[in-house]
C-alpha atoms as a PDB file:
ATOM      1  CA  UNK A   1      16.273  15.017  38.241  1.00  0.00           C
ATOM      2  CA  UNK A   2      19.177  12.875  37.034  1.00  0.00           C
ATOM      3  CA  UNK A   3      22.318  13.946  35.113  1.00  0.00           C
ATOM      4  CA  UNK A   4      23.060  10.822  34.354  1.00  0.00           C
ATOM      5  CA  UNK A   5      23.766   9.593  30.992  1.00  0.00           C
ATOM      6  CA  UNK A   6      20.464   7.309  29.755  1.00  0.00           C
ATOM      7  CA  UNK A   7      20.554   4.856  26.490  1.00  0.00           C
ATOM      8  CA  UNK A   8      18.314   3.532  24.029  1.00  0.00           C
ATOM      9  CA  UNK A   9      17.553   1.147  20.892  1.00  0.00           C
ATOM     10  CA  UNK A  10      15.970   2.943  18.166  1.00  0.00           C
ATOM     11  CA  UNK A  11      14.381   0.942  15.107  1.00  0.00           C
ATOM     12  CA  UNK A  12      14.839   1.446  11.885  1.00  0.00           C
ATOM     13  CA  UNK A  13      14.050  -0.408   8.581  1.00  0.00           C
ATOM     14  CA  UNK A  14      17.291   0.663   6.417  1.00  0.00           C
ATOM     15  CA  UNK A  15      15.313   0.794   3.475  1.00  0.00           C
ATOM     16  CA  UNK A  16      13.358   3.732   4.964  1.00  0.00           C
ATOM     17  CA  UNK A  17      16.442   5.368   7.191  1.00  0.00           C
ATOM     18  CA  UNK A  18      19.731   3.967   7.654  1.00  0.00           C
ATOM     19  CA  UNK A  19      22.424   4.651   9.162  1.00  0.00           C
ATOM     20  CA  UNK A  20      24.070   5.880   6.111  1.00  0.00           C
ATOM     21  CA  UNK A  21      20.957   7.929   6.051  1.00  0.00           C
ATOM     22  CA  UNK A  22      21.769   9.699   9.257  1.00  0.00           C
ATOM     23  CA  UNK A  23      24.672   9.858   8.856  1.00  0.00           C
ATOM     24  CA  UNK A  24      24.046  12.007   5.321  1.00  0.00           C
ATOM     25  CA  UNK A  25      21.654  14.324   6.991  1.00  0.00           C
ATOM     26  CA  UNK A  26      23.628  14.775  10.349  1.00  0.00           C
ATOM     27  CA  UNK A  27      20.202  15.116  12.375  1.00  0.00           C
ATOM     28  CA  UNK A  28      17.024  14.095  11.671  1.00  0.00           C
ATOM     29  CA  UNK A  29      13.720  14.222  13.586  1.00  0.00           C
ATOM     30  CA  UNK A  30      12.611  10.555  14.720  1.00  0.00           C
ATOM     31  CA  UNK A  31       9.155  10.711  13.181  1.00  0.00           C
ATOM     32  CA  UNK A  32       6.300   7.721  12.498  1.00  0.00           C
ATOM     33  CA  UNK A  33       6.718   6.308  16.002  1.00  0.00           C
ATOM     34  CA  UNK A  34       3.091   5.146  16.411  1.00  0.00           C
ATOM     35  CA  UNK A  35       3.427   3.174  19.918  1.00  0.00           C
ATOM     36  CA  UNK A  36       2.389   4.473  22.796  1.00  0.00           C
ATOM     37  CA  UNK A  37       4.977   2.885  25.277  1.00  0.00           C
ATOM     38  CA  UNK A  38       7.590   3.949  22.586  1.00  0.00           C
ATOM     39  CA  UNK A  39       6.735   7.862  22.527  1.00  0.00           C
ATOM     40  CA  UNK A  40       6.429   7.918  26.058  1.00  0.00           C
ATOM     41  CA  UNK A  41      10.180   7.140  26.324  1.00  0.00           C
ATOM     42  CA  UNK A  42      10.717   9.349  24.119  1.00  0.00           C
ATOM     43  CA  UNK A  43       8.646  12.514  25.783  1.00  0.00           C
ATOM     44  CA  UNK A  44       9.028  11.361  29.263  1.00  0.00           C
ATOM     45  CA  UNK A  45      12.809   9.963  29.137  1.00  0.00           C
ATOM     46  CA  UNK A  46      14.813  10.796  26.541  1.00  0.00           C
ATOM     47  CA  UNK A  47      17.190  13.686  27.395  1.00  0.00           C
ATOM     48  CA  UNK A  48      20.181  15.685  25.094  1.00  0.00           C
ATOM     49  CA  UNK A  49      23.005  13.828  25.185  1.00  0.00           C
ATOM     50  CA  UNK A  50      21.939  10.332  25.622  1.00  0.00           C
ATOM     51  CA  UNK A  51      22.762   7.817  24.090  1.00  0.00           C
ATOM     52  CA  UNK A  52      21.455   5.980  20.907  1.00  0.00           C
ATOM     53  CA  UNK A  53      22.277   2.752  19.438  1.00  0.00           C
ATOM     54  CA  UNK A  54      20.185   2.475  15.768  1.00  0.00           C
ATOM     55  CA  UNK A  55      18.968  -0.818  15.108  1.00  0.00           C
ATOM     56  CA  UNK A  56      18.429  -1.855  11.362  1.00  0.00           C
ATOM     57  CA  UNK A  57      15.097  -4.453  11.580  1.00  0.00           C
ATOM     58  CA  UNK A  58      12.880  -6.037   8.960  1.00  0.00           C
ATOM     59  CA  UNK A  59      15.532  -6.860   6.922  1.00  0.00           C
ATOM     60  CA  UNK A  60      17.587  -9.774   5.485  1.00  0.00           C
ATOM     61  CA  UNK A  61      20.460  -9.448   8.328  1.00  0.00           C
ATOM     62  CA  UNK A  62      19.255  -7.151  10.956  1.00  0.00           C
ATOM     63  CA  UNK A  63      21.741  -6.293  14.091  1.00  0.00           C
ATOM     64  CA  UNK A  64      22.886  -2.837  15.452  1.00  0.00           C
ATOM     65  CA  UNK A  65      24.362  -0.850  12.755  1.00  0.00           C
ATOM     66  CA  UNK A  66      25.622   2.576  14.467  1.00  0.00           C
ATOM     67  CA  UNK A  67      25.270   5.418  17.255  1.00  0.00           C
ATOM     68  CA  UNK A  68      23.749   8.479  17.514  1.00  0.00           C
ATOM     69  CA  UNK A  69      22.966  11.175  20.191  1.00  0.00           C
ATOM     70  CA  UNK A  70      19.641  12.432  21.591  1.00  0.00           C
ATOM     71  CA  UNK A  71      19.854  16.044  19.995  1.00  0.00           C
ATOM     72  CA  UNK A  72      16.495  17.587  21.566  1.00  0.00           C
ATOM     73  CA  UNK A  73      14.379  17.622  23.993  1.00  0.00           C
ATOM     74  CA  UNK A  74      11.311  16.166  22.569  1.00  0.00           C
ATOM     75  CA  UNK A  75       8.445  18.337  21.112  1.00  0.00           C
ATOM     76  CA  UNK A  76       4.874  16.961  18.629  1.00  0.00           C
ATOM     77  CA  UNK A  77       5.331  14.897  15.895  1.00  0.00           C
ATOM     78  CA  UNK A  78       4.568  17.179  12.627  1.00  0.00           C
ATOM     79  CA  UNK A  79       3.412  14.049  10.822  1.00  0.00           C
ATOM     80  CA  UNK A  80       0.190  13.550  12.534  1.00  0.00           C
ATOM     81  CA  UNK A  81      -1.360  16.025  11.513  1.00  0.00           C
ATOM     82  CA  UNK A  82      -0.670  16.196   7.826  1.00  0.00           C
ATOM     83  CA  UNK A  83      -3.404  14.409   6.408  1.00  0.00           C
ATOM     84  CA  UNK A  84      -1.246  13.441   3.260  1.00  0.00           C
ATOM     85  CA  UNK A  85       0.947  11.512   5.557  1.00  0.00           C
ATOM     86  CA  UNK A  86       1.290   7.724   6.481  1.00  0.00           C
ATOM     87  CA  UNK A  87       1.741   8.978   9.928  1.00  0.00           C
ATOM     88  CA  UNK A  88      -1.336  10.846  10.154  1.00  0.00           C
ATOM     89  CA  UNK A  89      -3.310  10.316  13.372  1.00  0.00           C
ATOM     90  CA  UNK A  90      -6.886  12.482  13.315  1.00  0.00           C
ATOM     91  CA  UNK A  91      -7.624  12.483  16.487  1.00  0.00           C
ATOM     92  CA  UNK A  92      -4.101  14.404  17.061  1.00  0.00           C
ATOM     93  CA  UNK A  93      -4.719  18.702  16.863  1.00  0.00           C
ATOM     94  CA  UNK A  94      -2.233  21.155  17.694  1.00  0.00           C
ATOM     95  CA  UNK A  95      -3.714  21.999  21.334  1.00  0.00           C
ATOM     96  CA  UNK A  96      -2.971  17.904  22.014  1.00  0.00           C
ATOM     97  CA  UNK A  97      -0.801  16.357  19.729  1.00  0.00           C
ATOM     98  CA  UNK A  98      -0.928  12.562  20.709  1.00  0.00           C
ATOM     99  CA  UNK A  99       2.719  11.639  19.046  1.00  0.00           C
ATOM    100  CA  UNK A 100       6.408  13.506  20.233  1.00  0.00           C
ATOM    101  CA  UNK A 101       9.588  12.699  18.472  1.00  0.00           C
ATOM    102  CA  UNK A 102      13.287  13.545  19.093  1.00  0.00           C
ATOM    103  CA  UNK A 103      16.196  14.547  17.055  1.00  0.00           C
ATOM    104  CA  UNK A 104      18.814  12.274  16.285  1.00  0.00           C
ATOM    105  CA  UNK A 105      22.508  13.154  15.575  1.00  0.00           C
ATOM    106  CA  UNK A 106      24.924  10.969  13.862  1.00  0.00           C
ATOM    107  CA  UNK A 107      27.330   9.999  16.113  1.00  0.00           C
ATOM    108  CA  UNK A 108      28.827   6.783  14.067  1.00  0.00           C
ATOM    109  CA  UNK A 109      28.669   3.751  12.012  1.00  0.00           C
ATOM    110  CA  UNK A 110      30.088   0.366  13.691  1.00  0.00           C
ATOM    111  CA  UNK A 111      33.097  -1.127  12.019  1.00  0.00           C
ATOM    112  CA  UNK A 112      30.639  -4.189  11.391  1.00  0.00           C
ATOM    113  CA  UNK A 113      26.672  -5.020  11.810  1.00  0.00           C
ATOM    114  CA  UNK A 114      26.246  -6.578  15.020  1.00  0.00           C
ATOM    115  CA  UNK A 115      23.596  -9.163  13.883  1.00  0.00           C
ATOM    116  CA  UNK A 116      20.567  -9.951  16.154  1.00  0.00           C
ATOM    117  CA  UNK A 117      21.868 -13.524  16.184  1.00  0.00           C
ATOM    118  CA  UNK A 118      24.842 -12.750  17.555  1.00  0.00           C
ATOM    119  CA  UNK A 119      23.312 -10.655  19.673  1.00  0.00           C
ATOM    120  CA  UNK A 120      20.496 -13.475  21.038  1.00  0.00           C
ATOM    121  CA  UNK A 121      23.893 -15.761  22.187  1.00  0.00           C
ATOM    122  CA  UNK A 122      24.333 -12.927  24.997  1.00  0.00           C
ATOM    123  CA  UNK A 123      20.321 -12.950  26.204  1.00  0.00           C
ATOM    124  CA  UNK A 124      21.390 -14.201  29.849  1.00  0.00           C
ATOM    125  CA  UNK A 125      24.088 -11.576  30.067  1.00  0.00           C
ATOM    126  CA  UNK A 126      21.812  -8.712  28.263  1.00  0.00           C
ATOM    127  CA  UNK A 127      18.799  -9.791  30.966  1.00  0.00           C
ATOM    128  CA  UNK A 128      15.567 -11.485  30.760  1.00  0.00           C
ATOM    129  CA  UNK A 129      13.616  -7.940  30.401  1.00  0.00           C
ATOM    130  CA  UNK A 130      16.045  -6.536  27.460  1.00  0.00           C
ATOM    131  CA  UNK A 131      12.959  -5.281  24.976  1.00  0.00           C
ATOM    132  CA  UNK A 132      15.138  -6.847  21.883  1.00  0.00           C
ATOM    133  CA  UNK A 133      15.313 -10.139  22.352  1.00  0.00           C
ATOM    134  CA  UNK A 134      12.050 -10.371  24.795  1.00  0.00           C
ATOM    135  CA  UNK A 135       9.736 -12.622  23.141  1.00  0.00           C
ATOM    136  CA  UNK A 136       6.654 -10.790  21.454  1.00  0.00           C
ATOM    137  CA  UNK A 137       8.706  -7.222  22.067  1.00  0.00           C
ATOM    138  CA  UNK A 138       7.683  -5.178  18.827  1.00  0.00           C
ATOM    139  CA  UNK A 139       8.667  -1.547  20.631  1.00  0.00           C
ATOM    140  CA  UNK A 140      10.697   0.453  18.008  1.00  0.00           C
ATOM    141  CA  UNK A 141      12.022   3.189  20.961  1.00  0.00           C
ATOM    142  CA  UNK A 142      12.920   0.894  24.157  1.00  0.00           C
ATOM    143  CA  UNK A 143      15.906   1.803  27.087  1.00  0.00           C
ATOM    144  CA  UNK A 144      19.454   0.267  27.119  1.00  0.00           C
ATOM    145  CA  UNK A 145      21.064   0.018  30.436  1.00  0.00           C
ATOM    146  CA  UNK A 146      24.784   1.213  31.042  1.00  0.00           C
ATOM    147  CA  UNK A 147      25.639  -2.546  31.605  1.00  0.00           C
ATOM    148  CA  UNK A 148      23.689  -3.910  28.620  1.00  0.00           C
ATOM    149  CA  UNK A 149      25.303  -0.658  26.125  1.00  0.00           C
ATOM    150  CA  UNK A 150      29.057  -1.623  26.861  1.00  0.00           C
ATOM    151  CA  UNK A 151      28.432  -5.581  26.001  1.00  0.00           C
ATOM    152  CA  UNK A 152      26.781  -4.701  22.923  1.00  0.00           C
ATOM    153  CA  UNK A 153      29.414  -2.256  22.177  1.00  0.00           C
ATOM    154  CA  UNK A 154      31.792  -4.880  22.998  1.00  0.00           C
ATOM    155  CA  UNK A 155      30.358  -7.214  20.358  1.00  0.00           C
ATOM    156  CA  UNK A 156      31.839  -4.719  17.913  1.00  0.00           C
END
């Protein structure tokens, strides 16, 4: 097993959790994630300590707006099986949950937005396969290399 540090993009529409959000709260579990590529990183790769870079989407300027750490290892989803929830899934029980989240600790907000078009004029440097600017790539949970974390840092 690796000890290496991993990284990731994590999704989030600021109007549902921000960074500003996180960084309120301190930690918060990364619920809703309904993909099944997406939770897989999550269970299968995600370790304490990694890091995250928190993506603001569906919004009028999106672009990376802060970092935060991978503060669990990851365990079911509580929101799939509350039947009042938008995240309910009934086909999940408690013997099998179908959906696993993370925590998420604030690490920091970026002195600016890095704005997905600023971002796209870097695609041959980032890498054909980099999830965010793949066309057709909807994952909200996707894995950052080392190489492709420091030039988006950079853009900072």
């Amino acid at each position: 097993m690796s000890t290496r540090k991993r990284y990731w993009m994590m999704k989030s529409e600021p109007d549902a959790f921000s960074i500003d959000d996180l960084a309120r709260v301190g930690t918060e579990p990364w619920n809703g994630v309904r993909n099944y590529q997406a939770r897989n990183f999550m269970r299968d790769g995600m370790r304490i300590g990694d890091g995250v870079m928190l993506y603001h989407s569906n919004c009028k300027v999106p672009g990376i707006a802060g970092l935060a750490t991978v503060a669990s290892a990851a365990y079911p989803d509580s929101t799939q099986f509350d039947s009042k929830s938008h995240y309910y899934d009934p086909k999940a029980t408690q013997e099998t949950p179908r959906w696993f989240l993370v925590d998420v600790a604030f690490e920091r907000k970026l002195k600016r937005l890095i704005p997905l078009e600023e971002i796209k004029q870097h695609t041959d440097e980032l890498g054909e396969g980099f999830a965010l600017t793949a066309r057709g790539s909807r994952l909200s949970v996707f894995p950052v290399t080392a190489a492709q974390w420091k030039l988006l840092l950079s853009l900072e």
